[in-house]
N, C-alpha and C. Protein backbone atom coordinates (compact mmCIF):
# COMPACT_ATOMS: atom_id res chain seq x y z
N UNK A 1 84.68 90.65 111.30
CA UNK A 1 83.88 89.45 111.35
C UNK A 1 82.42 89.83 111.10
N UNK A 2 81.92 88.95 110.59
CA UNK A 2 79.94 89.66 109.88
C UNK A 2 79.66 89.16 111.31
N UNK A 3 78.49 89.62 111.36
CA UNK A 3 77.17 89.92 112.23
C UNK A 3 75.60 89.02 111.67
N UNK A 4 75.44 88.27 112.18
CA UNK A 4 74.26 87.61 111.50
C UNK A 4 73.24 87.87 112.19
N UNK A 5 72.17 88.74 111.11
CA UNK A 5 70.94 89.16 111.91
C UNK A 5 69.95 88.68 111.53
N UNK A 6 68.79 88.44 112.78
CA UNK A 6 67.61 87.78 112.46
C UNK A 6 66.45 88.64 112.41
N UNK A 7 65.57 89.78 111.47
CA UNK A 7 64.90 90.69 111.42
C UNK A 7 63.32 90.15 111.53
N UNK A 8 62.09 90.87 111.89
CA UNK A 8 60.98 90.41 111.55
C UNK A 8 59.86 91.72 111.72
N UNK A 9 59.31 91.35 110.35
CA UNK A 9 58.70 92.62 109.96
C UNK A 9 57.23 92.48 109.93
N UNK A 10 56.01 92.65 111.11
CA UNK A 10 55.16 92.96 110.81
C UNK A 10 54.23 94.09 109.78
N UNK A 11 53.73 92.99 108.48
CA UNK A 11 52.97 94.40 107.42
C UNK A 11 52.00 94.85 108.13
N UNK A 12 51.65 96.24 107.79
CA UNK A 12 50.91 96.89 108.67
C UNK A 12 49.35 96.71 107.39
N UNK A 13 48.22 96.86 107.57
CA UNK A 13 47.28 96.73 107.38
C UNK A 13 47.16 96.80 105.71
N UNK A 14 46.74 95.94 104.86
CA UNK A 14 46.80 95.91 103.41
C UNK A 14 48.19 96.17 102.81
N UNK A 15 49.34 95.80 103.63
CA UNK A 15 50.37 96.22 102.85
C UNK A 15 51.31 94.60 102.72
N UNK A 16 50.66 93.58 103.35
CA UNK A 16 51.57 92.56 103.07
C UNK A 16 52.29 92.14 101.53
N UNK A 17 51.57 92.06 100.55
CA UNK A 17 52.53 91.89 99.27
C UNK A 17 53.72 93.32 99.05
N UNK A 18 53.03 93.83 99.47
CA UNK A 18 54.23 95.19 99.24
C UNK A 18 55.53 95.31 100.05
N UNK A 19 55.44 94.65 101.03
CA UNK A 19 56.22 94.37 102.19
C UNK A 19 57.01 92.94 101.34
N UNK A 20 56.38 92.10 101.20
CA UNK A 20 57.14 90.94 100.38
C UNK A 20 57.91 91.02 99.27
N UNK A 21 57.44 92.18 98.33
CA UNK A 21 58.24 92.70 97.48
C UNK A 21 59.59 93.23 97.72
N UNK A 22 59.07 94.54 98.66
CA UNK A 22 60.58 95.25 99.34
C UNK A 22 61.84 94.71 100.15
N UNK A 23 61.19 93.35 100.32
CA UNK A 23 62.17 92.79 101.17
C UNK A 23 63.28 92.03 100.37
N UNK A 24 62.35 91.73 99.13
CA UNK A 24 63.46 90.97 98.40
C UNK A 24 64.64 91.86 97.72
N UNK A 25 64.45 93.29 97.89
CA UNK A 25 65.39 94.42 97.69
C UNK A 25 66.57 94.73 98.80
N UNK A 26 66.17 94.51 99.81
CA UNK A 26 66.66 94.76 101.37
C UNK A 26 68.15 94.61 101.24
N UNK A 27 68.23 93.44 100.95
CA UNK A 27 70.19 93.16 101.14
C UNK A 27 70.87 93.37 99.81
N UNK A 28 70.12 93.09 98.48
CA UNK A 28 70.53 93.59 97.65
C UNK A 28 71.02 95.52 97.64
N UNK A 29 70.13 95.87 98.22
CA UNK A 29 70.11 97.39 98.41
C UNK A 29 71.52 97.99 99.59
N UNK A 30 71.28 96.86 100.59
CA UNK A 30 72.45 97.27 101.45
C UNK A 30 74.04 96.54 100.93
N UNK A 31 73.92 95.73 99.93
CA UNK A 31 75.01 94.68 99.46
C UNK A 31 75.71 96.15 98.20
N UNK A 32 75.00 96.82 97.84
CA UNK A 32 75.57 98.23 97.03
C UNK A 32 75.96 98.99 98.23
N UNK A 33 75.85 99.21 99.11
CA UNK A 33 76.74 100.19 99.75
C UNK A 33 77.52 99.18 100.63
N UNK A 34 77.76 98.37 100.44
CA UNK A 34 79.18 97.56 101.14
C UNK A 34 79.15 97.36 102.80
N UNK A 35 77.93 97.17 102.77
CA UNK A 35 77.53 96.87 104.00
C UNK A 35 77.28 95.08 104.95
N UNK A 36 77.08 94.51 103.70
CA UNK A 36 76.53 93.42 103.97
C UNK A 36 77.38 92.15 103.32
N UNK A 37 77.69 90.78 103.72
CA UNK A 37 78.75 89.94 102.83
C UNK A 37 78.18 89.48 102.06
N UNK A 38 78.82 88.52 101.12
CA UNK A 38 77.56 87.89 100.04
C UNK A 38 77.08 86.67 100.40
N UNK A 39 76.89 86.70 101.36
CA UNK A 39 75.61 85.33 102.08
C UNK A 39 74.93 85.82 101.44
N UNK A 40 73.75 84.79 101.32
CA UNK A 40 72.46 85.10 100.66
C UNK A 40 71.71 84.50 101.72
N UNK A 41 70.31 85.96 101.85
CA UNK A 41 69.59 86.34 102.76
C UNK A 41 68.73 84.80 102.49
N UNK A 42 67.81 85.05 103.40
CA UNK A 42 66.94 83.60 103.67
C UNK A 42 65.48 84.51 104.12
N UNK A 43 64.78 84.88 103.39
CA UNK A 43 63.42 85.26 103.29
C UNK A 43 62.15 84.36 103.56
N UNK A 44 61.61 84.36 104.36
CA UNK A 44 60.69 83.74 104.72
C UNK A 44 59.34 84.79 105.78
N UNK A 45 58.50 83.61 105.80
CA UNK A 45 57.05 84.31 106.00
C UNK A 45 56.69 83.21 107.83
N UNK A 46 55.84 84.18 108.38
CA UNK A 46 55.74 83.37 109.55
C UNK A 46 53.68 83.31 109.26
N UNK A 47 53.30 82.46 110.15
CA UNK A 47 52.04 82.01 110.07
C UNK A 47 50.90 83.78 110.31
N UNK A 48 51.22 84.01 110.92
CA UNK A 48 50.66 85.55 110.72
C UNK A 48 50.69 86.62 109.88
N UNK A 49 51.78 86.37 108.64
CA UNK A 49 51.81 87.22 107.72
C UNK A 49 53.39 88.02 107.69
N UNK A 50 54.10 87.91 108.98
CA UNK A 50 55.16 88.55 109.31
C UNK A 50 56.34 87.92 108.64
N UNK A 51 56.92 89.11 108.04
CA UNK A 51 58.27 88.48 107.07
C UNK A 51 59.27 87.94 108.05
N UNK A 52 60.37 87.69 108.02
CA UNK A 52 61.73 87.03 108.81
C UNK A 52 62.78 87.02 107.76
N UNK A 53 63.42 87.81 107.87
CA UNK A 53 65.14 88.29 107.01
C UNK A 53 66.27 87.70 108.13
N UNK A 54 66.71 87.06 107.35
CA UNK A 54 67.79 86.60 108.17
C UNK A 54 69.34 86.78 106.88
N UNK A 55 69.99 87.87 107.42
CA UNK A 55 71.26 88.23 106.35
C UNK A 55 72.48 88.02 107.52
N UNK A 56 73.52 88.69 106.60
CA UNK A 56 74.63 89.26 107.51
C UNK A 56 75.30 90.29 106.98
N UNK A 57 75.51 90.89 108.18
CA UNK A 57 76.15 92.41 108.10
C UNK A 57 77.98 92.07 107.57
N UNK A 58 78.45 92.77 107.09
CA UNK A 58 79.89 92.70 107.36
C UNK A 58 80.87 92.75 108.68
N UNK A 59 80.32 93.74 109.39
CA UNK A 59 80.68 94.06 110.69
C UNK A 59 79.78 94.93 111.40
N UNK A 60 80.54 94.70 112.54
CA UNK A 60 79.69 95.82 113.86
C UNK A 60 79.00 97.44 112.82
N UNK A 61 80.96 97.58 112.83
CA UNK A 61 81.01 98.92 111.94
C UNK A 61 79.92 99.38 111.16
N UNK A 62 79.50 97.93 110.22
CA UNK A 62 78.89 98.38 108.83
C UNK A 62 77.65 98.64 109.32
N UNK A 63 77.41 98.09 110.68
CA UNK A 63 75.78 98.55 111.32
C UNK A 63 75.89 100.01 111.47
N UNK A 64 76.91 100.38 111.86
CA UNK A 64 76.83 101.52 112.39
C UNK A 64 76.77 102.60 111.39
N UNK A 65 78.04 102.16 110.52
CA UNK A 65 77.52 102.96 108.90
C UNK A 65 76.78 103.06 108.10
N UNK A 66 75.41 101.61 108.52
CA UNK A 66 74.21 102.32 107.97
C UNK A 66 73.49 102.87 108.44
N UNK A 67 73.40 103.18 110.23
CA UNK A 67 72.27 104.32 111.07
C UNK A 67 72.90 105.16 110.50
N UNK A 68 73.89 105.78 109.15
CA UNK A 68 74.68 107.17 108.85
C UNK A 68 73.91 107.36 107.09
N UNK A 69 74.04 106.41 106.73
CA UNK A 69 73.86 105.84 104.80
C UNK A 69 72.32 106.74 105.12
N UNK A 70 72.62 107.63 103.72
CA UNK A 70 71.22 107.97 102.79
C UNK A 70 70.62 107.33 102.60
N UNK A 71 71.22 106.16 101.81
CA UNK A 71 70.42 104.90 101.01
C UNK A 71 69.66 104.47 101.97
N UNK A 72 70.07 103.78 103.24
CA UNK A 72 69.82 102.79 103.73
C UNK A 72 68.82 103.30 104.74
N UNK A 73 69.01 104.97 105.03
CA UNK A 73 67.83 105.20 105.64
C UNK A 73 66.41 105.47 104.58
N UNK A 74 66.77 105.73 103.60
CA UNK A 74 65.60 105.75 102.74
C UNK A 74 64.83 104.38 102.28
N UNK A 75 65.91 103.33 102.37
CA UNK A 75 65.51 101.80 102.57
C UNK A 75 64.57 102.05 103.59
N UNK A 76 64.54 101.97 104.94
CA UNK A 76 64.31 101.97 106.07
C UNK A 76 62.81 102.71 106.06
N UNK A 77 63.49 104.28 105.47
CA UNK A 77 61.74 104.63 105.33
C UNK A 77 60.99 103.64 104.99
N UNK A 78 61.21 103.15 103.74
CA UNK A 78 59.64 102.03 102.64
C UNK A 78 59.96 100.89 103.97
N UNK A 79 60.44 100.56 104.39
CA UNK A 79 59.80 99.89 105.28
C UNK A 79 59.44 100.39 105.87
N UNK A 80 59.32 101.63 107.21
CA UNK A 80 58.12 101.92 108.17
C UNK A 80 57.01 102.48 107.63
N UNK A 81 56.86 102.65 106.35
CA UNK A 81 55.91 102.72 105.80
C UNK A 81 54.74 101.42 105.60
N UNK A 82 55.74 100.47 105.55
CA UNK A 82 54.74 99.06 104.94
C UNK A 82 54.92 98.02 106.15
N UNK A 83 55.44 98.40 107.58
CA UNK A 83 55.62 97.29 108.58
C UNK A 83 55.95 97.84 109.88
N UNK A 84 55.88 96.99 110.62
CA UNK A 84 56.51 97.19 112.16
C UNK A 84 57.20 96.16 112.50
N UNK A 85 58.06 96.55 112.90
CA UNK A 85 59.52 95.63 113.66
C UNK A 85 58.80 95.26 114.76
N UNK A 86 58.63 93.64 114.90
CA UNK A 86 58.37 92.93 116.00
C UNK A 86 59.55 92.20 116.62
N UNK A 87 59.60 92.30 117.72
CA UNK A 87 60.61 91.35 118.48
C UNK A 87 60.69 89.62 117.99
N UNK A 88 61.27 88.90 117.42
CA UNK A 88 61.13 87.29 117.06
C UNK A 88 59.83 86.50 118.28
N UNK A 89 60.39 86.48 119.45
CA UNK A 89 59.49 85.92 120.49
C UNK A 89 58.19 86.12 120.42
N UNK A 90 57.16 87.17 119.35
CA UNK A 90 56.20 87.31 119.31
C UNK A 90 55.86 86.35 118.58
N UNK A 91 56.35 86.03 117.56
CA UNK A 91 55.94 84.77 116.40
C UNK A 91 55.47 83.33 116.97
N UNK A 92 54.31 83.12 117.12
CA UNK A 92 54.32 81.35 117.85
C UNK A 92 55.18 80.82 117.61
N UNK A 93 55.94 80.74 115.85
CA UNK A 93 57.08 79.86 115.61
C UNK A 93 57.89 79.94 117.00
N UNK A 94 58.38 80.72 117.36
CA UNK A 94 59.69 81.13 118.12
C UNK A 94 59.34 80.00 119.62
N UNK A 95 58.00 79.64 119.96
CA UNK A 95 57.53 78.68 120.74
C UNK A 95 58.08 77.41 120.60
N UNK A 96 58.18 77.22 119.12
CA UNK A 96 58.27 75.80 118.86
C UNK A 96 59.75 74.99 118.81
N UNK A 97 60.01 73.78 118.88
CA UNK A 97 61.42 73.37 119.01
C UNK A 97 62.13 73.40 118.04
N UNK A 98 61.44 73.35 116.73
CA UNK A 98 61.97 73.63 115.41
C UNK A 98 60.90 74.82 114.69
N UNK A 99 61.19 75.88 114.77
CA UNK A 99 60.68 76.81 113.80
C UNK A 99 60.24 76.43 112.82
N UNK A 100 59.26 76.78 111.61
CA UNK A 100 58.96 76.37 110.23
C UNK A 100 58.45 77.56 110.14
N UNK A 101 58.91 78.23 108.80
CA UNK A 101 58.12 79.02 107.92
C UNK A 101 58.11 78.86 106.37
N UNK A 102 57.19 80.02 105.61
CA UNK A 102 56.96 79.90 104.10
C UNK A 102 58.33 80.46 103.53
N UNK A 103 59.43 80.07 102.76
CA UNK A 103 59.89 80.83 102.13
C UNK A 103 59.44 81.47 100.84
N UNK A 104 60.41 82.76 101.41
CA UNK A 104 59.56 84.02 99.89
C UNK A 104 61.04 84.32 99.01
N UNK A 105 61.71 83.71 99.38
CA UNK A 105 62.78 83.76 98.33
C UNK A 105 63.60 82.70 98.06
């Protein structure tokens, strides 16, 4: 059964378009190593600049087979390079009764 995850990526200082770029790679990148189903991800931007990926995994498993994947840790690098993983609850959205953000894809 997939796993539906809700990610959010603070860009770290002058790196927001670069961060917007890479993200639109993210599931495409993990969808080649058979990790991910073919939902299509839902990319969006929160009022601070912070991306929000919302995909799905294939399974538990496939999480686990990517803390193992080359690829996916080298994915992983270009992102801690260009962001920090914030918890959702930091986003004011996450305050509100209906969320709204920019979509970037």
């Amino acid at each position: 059964m997939g796993r539906i995850t809700i990610a959010a990526y603070k860009p770290k200082a002058g790196k927001a378009e670069e961060l917007k770029e890479l993200s639109k790679t993210h599931v495409p990148r993990l969808k080649k190593e058979g990790l991910v189903t073919d939902r299509e991800a839902v990319i969006m931007e929160a009022a601070d600049g912070t991306i929000v990926e919302v995909f799905e995994w294939l399974s538990d498993e496939a999480i686990a087979q990517a803390h193992k994947n080359p690829e996916v840790q080298k994915t992983w690098g270009e992102y801690a390079e260009v962001c920090d993983y914030v918890p959702l609850n930091t986003l004011s959205e996450a305050n509100m009764m209906f969320a709204g953000f920019v979509p970037i894809n």
